[in-house]
Protein backbone atom coordinates (compact mmCIF):
# COMPACT_ATOMS: atom_id res chain seq x y z
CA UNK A 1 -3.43 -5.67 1.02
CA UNK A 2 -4.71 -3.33 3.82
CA UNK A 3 -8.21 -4.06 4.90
CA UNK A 4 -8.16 -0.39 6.91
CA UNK A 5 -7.54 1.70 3.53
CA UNK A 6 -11.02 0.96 1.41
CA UNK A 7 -9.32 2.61 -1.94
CA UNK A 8 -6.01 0.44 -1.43
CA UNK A 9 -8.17 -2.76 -0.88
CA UNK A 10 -9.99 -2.02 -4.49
CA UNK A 11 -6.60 -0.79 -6.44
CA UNK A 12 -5.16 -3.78 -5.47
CA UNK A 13 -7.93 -5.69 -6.16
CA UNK A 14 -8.37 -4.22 -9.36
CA UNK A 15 -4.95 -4.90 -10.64
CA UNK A 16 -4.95 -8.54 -9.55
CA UNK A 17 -7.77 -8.93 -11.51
CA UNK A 18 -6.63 -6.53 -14.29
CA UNK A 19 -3.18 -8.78 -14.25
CA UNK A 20 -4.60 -11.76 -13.94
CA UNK A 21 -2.10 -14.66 -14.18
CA UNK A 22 0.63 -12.23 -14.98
CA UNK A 23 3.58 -10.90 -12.58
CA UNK A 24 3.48 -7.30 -11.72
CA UNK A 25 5.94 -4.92 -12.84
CA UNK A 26 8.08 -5.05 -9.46
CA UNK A 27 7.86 -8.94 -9.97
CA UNK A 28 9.54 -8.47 -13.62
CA UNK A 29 12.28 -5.98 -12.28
CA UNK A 30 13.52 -8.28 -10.10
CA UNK A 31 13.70 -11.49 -12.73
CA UNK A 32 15.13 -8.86 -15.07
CA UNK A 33 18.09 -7.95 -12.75
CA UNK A 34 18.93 -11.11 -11.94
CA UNK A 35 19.23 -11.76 -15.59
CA UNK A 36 21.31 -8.44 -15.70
CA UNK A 37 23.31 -9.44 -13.59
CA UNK A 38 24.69 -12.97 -15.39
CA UNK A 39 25.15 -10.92 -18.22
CA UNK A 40 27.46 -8.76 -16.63
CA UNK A 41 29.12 -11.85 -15.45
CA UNK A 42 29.12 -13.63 -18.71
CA UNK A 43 30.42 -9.70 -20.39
CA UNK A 44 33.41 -10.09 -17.72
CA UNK A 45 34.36 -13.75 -18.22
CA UNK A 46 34.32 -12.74 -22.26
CA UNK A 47 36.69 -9.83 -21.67
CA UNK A 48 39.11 -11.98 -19.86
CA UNK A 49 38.79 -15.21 -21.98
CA UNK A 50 42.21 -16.31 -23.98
CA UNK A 51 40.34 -19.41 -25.75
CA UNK A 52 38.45 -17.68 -29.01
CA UNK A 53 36.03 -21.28 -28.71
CA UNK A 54 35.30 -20.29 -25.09
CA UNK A 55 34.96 -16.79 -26.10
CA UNK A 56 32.62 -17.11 -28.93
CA UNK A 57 30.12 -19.46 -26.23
CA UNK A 58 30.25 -16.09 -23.72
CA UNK A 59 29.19 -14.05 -27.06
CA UNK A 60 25.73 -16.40 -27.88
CA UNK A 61 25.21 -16.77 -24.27
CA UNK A 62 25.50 -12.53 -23.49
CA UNK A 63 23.49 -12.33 -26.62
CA UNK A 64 21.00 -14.58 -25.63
CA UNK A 65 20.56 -13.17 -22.11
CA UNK A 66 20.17 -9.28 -24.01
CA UNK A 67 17.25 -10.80 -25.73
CA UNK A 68 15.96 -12.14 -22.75
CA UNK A 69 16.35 -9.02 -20.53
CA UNK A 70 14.83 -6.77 -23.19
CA UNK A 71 11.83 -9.42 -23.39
CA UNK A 72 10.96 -8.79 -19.37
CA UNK A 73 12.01 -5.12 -19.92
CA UNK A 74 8.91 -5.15 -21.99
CA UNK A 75 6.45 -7.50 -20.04
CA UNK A 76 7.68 -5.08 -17.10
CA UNK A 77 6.53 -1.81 -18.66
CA UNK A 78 2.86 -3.49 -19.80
CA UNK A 79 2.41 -5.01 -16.30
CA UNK A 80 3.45 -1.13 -14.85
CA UNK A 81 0.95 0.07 -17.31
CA UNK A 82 -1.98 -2.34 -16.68
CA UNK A 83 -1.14 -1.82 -12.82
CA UNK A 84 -1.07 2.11 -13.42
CA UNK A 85 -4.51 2.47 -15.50
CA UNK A 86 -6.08 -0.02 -12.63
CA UNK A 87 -4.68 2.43 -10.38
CA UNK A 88 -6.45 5.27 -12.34
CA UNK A 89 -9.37 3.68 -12.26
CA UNK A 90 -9.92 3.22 -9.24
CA UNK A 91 -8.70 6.96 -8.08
CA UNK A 92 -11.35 7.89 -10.55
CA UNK A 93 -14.19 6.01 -9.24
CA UNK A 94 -13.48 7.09 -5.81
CA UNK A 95 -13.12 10.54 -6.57
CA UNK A 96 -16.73 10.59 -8.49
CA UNK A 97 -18.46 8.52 -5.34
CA UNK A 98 -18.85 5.03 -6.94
CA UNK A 99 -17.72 1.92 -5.85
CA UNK A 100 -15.84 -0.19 -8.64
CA UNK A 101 -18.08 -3.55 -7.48
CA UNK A 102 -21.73 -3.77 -7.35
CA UNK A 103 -21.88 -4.17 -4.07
CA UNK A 104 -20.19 -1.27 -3.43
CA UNK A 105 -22.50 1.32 -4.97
């Protein structure tokens, strides 16, 4: 947070509280490409596999990992959105004179 930059302090502000106990969206990307990433490794050790047992593990592990990427795909885009519209906000309040807190006003 930059205490110089009076709008920064309140968008920031604003989406923390927006967010709450949720991750942001930057937080998300990065659990969601280290997730990409095993399945990429679990695609590769399926393709080269001889044992159809072995093989058939890699497929309900890759397809468990697709679910789970496409669930923080999701919780990334809401988190961008919530973080965006605090964003907005907070633009918005500026740009009409009023401060977003009470003491602020």
């Amino acid at each position: 947070m930059d205490d110089r930059n009076p709008l920064l302090r309140d968008e920031e502000e604003l989406v923390d509280d927006a967010l709450g106990e949720n991750l942001r969206a930057r937080e998300w990307r990065l659990l969601r490409s280290a997730l990409e990433q095993r399945l990429q490794h679990y695609r590769a050790l399926e393709l080269t596999e001889e044992n159809e047992r072995r093989r058939a593990e890699y497929r309900a592990k890759i397809g468990e990992l697709k679910k789970q990427v496409s669930a923080l795909r999701q919780e990334e885009a809401i988190s961008g959105f919530v973080e965006a519209t605090a964003r907005a906000v907070v633009q918005r309040a500026h740009q009409d004179g009023m401060g977003l807190y009470e003491d602020e006003e």
